[in-house]
Protein backbone atom coordinates (compact mmCIF):
# COMPACT_ATOMS: atom_id res chain seq x y z
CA UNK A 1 8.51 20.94 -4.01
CA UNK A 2 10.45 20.24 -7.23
CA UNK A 3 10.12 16.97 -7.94
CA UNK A 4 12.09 14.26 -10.58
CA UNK A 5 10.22 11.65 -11.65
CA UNK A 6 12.44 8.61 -12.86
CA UNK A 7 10.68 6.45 -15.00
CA UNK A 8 7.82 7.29 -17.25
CA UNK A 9 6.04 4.64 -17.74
CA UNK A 10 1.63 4.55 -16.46
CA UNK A 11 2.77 4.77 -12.58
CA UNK A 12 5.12 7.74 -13.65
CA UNK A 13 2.27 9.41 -15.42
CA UNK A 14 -0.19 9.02 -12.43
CA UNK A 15 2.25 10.57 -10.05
CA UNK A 16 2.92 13.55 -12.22
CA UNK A 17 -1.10 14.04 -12.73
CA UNK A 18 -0.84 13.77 -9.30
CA UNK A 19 1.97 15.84 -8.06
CA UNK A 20 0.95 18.81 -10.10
CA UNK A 21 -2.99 18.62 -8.17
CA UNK A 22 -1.38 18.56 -4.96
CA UNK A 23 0.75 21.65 -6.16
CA UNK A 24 4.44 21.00 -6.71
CA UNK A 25 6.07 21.43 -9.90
CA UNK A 26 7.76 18.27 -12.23
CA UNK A 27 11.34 19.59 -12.97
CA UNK A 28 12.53 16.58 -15.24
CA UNK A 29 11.13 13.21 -16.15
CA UNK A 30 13.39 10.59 -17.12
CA UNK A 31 13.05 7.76 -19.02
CA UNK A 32 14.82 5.07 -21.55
CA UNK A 33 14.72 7.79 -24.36
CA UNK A 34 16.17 10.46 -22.74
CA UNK A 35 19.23 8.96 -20.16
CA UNK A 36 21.76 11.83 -21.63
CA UNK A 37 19.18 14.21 -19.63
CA UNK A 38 20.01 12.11 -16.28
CA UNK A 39 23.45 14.45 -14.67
CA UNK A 40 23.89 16.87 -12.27
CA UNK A 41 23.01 19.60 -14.03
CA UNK A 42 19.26 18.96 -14.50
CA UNK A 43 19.17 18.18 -10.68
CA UNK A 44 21.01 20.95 -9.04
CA UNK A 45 17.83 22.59 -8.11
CA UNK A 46 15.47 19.14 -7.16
CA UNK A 47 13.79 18.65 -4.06
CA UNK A 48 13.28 15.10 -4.19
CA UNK A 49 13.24 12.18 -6.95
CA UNK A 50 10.61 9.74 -7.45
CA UNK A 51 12.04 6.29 -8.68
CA UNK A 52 9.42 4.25 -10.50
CA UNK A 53 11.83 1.87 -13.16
CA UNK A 54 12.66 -1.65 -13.77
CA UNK A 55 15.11 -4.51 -11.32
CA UNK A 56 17.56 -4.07 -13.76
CA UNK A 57 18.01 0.06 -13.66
CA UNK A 58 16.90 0.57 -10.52
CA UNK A 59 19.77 0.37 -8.58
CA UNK A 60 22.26 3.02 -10.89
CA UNK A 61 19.20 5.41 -10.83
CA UNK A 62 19.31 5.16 -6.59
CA UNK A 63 22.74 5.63 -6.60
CA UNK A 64 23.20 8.87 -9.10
CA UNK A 65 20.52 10.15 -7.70
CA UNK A 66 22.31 10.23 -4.09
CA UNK A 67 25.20 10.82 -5.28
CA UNK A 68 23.79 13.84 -6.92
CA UNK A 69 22.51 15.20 -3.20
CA UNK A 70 18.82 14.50 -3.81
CA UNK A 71 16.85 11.96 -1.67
CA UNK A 72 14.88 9.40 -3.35
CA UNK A 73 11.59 7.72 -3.10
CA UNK A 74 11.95 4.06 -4.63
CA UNK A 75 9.06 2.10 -5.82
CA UNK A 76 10.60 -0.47 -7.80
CA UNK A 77 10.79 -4.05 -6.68
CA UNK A 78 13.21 -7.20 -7.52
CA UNK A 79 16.68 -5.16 -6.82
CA UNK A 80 17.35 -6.02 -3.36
CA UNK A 81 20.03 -8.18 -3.21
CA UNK A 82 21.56 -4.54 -3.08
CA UNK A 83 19.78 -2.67 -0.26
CA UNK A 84 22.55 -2.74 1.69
CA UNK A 85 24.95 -1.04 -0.62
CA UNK A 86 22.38 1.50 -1.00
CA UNK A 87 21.83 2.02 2.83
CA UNK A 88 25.49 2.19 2.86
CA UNK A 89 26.25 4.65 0.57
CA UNK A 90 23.02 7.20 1.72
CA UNK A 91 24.92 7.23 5.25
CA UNK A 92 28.31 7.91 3.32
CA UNK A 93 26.78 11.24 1.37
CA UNK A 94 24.44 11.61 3.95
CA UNK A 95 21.67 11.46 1.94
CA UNK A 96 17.94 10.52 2.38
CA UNK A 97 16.48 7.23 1.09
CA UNK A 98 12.86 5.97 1.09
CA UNK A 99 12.08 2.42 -0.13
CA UNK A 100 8.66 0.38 0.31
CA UNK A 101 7.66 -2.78 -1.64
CA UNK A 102 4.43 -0.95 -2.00
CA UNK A 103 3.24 2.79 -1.54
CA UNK A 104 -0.43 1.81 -0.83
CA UNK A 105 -1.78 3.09 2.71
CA UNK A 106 -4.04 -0.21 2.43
CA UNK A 107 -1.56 -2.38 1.61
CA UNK A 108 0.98 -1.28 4.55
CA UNK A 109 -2.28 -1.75 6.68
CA UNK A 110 -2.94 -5.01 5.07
CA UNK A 111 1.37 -5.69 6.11
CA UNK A 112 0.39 -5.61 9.81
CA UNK A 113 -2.56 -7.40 10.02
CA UNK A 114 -1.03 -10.30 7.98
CA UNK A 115 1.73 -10.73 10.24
CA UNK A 116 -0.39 -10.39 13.62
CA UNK A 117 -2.39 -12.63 12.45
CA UNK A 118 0.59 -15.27 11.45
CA UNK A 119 1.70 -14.97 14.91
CA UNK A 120 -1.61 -15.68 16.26
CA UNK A 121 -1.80 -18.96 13.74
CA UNK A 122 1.66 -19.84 15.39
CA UNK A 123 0.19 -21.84 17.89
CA UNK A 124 -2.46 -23.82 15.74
CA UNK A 125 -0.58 -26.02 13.31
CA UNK A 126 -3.94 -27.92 11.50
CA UNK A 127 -3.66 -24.69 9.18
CA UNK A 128 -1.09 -24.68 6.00
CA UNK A 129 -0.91 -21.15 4.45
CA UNK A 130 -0.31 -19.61 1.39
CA UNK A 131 0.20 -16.76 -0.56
CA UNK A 132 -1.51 -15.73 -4.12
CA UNK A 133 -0.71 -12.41 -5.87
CA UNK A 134 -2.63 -11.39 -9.12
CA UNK A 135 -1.61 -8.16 -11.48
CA UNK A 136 -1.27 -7.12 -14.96
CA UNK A 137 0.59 -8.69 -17.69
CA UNK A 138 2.98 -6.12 -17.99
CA UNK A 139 4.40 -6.60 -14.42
CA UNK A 140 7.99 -7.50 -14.76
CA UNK A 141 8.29 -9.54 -11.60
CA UNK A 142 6.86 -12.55 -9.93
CA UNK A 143 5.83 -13.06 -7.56
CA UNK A 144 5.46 -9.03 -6.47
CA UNK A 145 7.56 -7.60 -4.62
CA UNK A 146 4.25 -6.78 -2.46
CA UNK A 147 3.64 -10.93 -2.08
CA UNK A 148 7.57 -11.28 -0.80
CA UNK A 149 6.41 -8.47 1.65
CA UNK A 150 3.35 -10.88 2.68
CA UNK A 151 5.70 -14.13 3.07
CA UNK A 152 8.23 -12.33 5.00
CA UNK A 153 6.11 -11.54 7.43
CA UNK A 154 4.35 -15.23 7.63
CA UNK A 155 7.79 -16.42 8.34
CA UNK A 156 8.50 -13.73 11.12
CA UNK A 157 5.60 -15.55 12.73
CA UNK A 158 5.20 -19.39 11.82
CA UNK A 159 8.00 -21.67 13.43
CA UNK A 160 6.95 -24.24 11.07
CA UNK A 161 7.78 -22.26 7.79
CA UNK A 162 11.50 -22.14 6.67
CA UNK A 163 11.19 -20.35 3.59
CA UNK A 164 9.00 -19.21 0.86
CA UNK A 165 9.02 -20.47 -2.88
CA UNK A 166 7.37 -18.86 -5.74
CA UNK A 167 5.74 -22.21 -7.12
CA UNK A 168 3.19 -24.68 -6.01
CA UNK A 169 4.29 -26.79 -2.88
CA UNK A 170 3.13 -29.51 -1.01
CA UNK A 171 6.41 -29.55 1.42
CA UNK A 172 5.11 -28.55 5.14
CA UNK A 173 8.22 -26.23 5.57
CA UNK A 174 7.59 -24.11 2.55
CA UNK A 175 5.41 -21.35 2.10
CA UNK A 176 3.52 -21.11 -1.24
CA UNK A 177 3.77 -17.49 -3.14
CA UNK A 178 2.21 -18.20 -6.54
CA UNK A 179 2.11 -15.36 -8.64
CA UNK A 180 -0.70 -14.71 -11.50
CA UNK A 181 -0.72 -12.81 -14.68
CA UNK A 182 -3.85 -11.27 -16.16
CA UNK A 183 -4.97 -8.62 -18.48
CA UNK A 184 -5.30 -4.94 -16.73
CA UNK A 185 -5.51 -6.37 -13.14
CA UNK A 186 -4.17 -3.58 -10.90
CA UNK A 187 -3.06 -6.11 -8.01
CA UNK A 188 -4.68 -8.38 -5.95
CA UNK A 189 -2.78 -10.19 -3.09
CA UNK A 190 -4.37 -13.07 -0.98
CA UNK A 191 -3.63 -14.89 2.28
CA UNK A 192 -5.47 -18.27 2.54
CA UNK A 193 -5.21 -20.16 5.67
CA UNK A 194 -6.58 -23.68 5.46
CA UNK A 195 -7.71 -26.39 7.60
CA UNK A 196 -9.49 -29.72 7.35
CA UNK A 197 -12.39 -28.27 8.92
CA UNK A 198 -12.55 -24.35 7.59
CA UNK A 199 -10.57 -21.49 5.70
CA UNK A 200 -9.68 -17.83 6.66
CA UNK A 201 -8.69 -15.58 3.92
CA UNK A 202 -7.69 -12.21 4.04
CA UNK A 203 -7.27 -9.98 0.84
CA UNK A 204 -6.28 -6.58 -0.49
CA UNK A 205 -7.12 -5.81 -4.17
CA UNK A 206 -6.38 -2.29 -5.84
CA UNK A 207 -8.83 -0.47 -7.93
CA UNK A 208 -5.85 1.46 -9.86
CA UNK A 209 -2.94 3.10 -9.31
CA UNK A 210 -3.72 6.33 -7.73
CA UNK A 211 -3.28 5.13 -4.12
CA UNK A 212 -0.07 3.35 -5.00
CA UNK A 213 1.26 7.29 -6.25
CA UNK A 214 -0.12 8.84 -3.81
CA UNK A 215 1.53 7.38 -1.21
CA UNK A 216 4.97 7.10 -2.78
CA UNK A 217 4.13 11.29 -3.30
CA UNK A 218 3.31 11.73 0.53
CA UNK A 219 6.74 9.37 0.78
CA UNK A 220 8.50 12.47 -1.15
CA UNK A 221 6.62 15.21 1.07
CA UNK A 222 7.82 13.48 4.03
CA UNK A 223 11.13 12.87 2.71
CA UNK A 224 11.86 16.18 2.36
CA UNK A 225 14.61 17.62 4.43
CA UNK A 226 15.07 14.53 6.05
CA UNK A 227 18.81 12.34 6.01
CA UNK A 228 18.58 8.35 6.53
CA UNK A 229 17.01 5.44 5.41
CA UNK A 230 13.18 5.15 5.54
CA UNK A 231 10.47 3.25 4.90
CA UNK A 232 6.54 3.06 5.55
CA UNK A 233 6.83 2.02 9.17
CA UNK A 234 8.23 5.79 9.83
CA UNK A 235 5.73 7.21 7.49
CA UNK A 236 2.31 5.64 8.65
CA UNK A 237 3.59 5.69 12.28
CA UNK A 238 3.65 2.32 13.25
């Protein structure tokens, strides 16, 4: 496939090392320095664009990109108070839109056991929960889009959480997502359960970035051809 990458930034250079091993070919990059490049023109003849940016740009690189005919793989986190209007306008052009909070086969893995397991804690109130996330200082959001992942699905599960809040809490309706900045930490997200009596504690922590582009590149290859709205419930299956 031809491929646009839309943001190149280290995540946008691991997926084009990436994309070129696996065979396809990079026909533009975009970035800050170059946003006269990003028209119709230079993606007449792309497959599919990969969307790697910032909260504040993410949403106007979506949108030109669908309104542009090519389906998108989105990566970037902190924008979705506008889903919707992006959902909306794929079905208007129908285009093809893939969005996860995180590309990481583990992770997605890590999505489903976290909320079977908050259903499972439903039922056995001596244990408050909470939420810890841990990356890099040059992550622009906090807590991760990943960790709001994590809480939404504690909530689907535990009656006796209303809401998460990205601070500490000691309020027995609130979920704690506390979000920590340091050095070159790839990402590490935690789920501690806690009791008088004992603690269960279930983790994912990334070794890099590779498996975070590779999946957002098998996103692309299974985007491909597609029209709708996906995300990595269709892709993994579940």
């Amino acid at each position: 496939m031809n491929i646009a990458i839309i943001g190149y930034g280290k995540m946008g250079k691991v997926i084009e090392g990436i994309l070129l091993q696996r065979g396809h070919s990079v026909g533009v990059i975009i970035d800050v320095n170059n946003q006269d490049d990003f028209n119709k023109e230079n993606f007449k003849n792309i497959d599919v664009a990969i969307e790697f940016t910032a909260p504040t740009t993410a949403f106007n690189n979506i949108t030109k990109c669908l309104k542009f005919g090519v389906p998108v793989v989105c990566g970037t986190t902190a924008w979705l108070d506008k889903y919707d209007e992006v959902a909306e306008l794929c079905k208007k052009v129908d285009g093809a839109f893939f969005y996860s909070s995180n590309y990481s086969i583990g992770v997605n893995l890590f999505f489903k056991v976290n909320k079977h397991l908050a259903k499972m804690m439903n039922g056995f109130s001596q244990y408050d929960v909470s939420v810890e996330e841990v990356h890099h200082t040059q992550k622009k959001d906090s807590p991760s889009g990943t960790a709001v992942t994590i809480a939404e699905g504690i909530l689907e599960g535990i009656d006796r959480k209303e809401k998460w809040v990205g601070e500490t809490t000691i309020k027995q309706n609130e979920l704690e997502v506390l979000g920590i900045r340091r050095s070159v930490v790839p990402g590490t997200h935690t789920v501690t359960w806690e009791s008088p009596v004992d603690s269960i504690r279930i983790e994912h922590m990334a070794k890099g970035r590779e498996g975070f582009a590779l999946g957002a590149i098998v996103a692309a290859e299974f985007l491909a051809g597609k029209k709708g709205v996906y995300t990595m419930d269709d892709l993994m299956k579940f």
